[in-house]
Structures are given as C-alpha cells and as structure tokens.
N, C-alpha and C. Protein backbone atom coordinates (compact mmCIF):
# COMPACT_ATOMS: atom_id res chain seq x y z
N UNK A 1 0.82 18.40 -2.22
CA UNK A 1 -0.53 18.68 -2.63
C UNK A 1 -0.94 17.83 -3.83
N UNK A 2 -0.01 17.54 -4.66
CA UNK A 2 -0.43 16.80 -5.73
C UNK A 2 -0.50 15.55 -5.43
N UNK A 3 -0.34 14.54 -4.45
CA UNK A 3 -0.88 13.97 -3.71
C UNK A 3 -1.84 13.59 -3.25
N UNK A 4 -2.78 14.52 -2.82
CA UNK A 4 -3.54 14.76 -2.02
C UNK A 4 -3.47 15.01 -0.80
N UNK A 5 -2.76 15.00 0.07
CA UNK A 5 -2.15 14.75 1.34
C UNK A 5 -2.43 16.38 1.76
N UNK A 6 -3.61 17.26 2.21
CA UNK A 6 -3.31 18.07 2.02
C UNK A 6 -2.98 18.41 3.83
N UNK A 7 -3.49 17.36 4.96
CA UNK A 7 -3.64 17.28 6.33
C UNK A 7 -1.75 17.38 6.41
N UNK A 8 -0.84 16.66 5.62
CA UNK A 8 0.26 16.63 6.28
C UNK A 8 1.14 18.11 5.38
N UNK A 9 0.55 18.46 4.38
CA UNK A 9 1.37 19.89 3.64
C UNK A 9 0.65 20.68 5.19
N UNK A 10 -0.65 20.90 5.89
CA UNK A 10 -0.56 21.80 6.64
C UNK A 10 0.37 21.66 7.74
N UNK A 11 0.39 20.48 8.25
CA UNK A 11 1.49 20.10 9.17
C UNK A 11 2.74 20.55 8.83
N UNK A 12 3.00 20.43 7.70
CA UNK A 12 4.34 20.58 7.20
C UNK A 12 4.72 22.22 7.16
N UNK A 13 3.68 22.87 6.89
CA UNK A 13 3.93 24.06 6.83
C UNK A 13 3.62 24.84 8.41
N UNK A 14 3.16 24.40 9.15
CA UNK A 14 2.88 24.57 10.54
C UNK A 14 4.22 24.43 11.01
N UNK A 15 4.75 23.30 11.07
CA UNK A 15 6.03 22.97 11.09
C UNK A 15 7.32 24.05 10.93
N UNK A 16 7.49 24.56 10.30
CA UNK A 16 8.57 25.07 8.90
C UNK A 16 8.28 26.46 9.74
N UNK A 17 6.95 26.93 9.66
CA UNK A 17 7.00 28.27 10.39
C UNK A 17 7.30 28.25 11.72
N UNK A 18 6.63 27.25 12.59
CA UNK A 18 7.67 27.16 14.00
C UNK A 18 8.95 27.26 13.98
N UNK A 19 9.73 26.58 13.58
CA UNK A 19 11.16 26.20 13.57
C UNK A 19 11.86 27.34 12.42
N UNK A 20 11.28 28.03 12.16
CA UNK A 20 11.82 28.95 11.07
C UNK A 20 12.90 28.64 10.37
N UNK A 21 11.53 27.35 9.59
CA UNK A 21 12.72 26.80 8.20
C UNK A 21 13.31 25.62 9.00
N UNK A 22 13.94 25.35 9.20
CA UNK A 22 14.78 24.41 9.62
C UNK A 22 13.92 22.59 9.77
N UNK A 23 12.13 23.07 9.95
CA UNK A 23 11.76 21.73 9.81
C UNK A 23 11.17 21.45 8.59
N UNK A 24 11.59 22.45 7.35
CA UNK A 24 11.72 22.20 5.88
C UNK A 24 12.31 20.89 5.65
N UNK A 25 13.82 20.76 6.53
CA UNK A 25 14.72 20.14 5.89
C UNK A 25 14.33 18.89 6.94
N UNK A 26 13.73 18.68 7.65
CA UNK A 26 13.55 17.84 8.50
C UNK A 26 12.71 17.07 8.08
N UNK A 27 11.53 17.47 7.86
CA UNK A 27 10.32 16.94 7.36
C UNK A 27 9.78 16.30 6.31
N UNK A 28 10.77 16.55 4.94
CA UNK A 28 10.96 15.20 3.70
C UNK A 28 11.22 14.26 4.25
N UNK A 29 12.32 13.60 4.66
CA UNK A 29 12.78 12.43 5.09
C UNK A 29 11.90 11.54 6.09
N UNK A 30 10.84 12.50 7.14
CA UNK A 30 9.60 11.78 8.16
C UNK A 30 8.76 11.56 6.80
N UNK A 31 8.41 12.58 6.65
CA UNK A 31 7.17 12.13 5.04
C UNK A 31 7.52 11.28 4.10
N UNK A 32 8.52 10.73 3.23
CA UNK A 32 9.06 10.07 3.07
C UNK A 32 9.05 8.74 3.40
N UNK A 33 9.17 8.25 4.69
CA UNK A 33 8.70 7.37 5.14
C UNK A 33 7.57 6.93 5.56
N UNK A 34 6.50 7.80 5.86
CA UNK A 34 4.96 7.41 5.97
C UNK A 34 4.81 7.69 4.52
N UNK A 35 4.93 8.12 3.33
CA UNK A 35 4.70 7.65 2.24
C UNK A 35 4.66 6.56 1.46
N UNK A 36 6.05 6.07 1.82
CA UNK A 36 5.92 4.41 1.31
C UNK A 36 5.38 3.49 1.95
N UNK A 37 5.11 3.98 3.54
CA UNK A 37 4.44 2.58 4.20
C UNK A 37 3.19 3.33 4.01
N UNK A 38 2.71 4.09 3.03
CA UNK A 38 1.11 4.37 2.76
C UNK A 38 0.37 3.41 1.31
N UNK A 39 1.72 3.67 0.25
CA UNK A 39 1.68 3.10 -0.82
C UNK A 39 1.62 1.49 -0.38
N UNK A 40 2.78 1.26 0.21
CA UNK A 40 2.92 -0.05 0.88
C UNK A 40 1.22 -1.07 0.93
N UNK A 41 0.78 -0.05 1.96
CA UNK A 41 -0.44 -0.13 2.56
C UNK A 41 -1.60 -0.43 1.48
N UNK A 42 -1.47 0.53 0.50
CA UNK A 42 -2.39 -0.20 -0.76
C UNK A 42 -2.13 -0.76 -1.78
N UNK A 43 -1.47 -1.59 -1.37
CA UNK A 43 -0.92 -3.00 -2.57
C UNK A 43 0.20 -2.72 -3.02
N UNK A 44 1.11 -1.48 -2.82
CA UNK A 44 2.37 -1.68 -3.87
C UNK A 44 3.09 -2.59 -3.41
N UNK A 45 4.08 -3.15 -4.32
CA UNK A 45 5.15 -3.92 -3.85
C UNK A 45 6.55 -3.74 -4.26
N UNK A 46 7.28 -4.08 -3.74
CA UNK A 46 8.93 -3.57 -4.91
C UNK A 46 8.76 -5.04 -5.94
N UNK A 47 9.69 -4.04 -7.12
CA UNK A 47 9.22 -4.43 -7.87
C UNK A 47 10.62 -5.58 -8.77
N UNK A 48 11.84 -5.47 -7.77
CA UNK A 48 12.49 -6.54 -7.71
C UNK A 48 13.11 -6.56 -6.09
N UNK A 49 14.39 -7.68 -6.69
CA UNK A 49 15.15 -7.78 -5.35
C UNK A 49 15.55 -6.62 -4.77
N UNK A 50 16.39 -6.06 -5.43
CA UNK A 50 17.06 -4.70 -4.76
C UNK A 50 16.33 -3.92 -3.70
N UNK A 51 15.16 -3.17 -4.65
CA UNK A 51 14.15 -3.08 -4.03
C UNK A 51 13.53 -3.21 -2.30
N UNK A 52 13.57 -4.71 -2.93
CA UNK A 52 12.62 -5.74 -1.70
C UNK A 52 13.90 -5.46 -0.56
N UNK A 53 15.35 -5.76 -1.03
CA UNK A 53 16.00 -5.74 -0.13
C UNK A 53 15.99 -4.49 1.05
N UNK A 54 16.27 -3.80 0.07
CA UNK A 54 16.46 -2.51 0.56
C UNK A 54 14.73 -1.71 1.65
N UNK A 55 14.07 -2.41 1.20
CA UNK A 55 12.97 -1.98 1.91
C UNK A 55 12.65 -2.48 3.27
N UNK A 56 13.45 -4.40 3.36
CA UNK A 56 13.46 -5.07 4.70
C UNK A 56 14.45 -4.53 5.28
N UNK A 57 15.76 -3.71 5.00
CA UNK A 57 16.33 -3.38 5.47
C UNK A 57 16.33 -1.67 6.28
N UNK A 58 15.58 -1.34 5.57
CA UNK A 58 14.71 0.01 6.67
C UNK A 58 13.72 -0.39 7.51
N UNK A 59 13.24 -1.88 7.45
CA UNK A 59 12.15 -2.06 8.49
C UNK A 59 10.76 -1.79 7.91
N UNK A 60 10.23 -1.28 6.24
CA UNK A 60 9.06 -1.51 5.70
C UNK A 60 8.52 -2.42 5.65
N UNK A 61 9.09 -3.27 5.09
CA UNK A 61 8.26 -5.05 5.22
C UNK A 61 9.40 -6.10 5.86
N UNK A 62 8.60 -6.93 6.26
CA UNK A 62 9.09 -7.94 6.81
C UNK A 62 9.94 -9.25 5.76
C-alpha cells in the first residue's frame, strides 16, 4: 500500500484467502519481480556492476 499498488495488495489478498495463507508466501517473490521490472520501466538503473550483473542474470535487462 505504501506503494501505491493498491490493484495488486487486492490481488494479493484475494489470493492468501483462497489458498488459506499459503499464497502469502508465494506471492512476495511474483511481486517482487513485477516490481523491479516496474521501477526498471521508469528509468531506474543498477547502480553498479554487481547489480547490473545480477539483474541480466534473472533476465531483467538485457
């Protein structure tokens, strides 16, 4: 919520009550990743190598 994101906290909590709980623990790690390719998306960049590496190596940037 502090975010703003408030379309994917309902999802998330839509979620969590289906699966009773269990897509709590599921659902950081998906969000997580549409997070950074959101930031991604509006100009961030890493901000060294490591970083950079580690980000071509999940498949965020090319």
């Amino acid at each position: 919520l502090i975010r703003g994101h408030f379309s994917w906290f309902l999802l998330y909590l839509i979620v969590s009550v289906c699966t009773l709980g269990i897509g709590a623990i599921i659902m950081p790690f998906i969000y997580n990743g549409i997070y950074i390719k959101h930031l991604l998306n509006k100009g961030y960049k890493a901000n060294d190598n490591v970083a950079k590496n580690i980000l071509q190596s999940k498949g965020y940037i090319a």
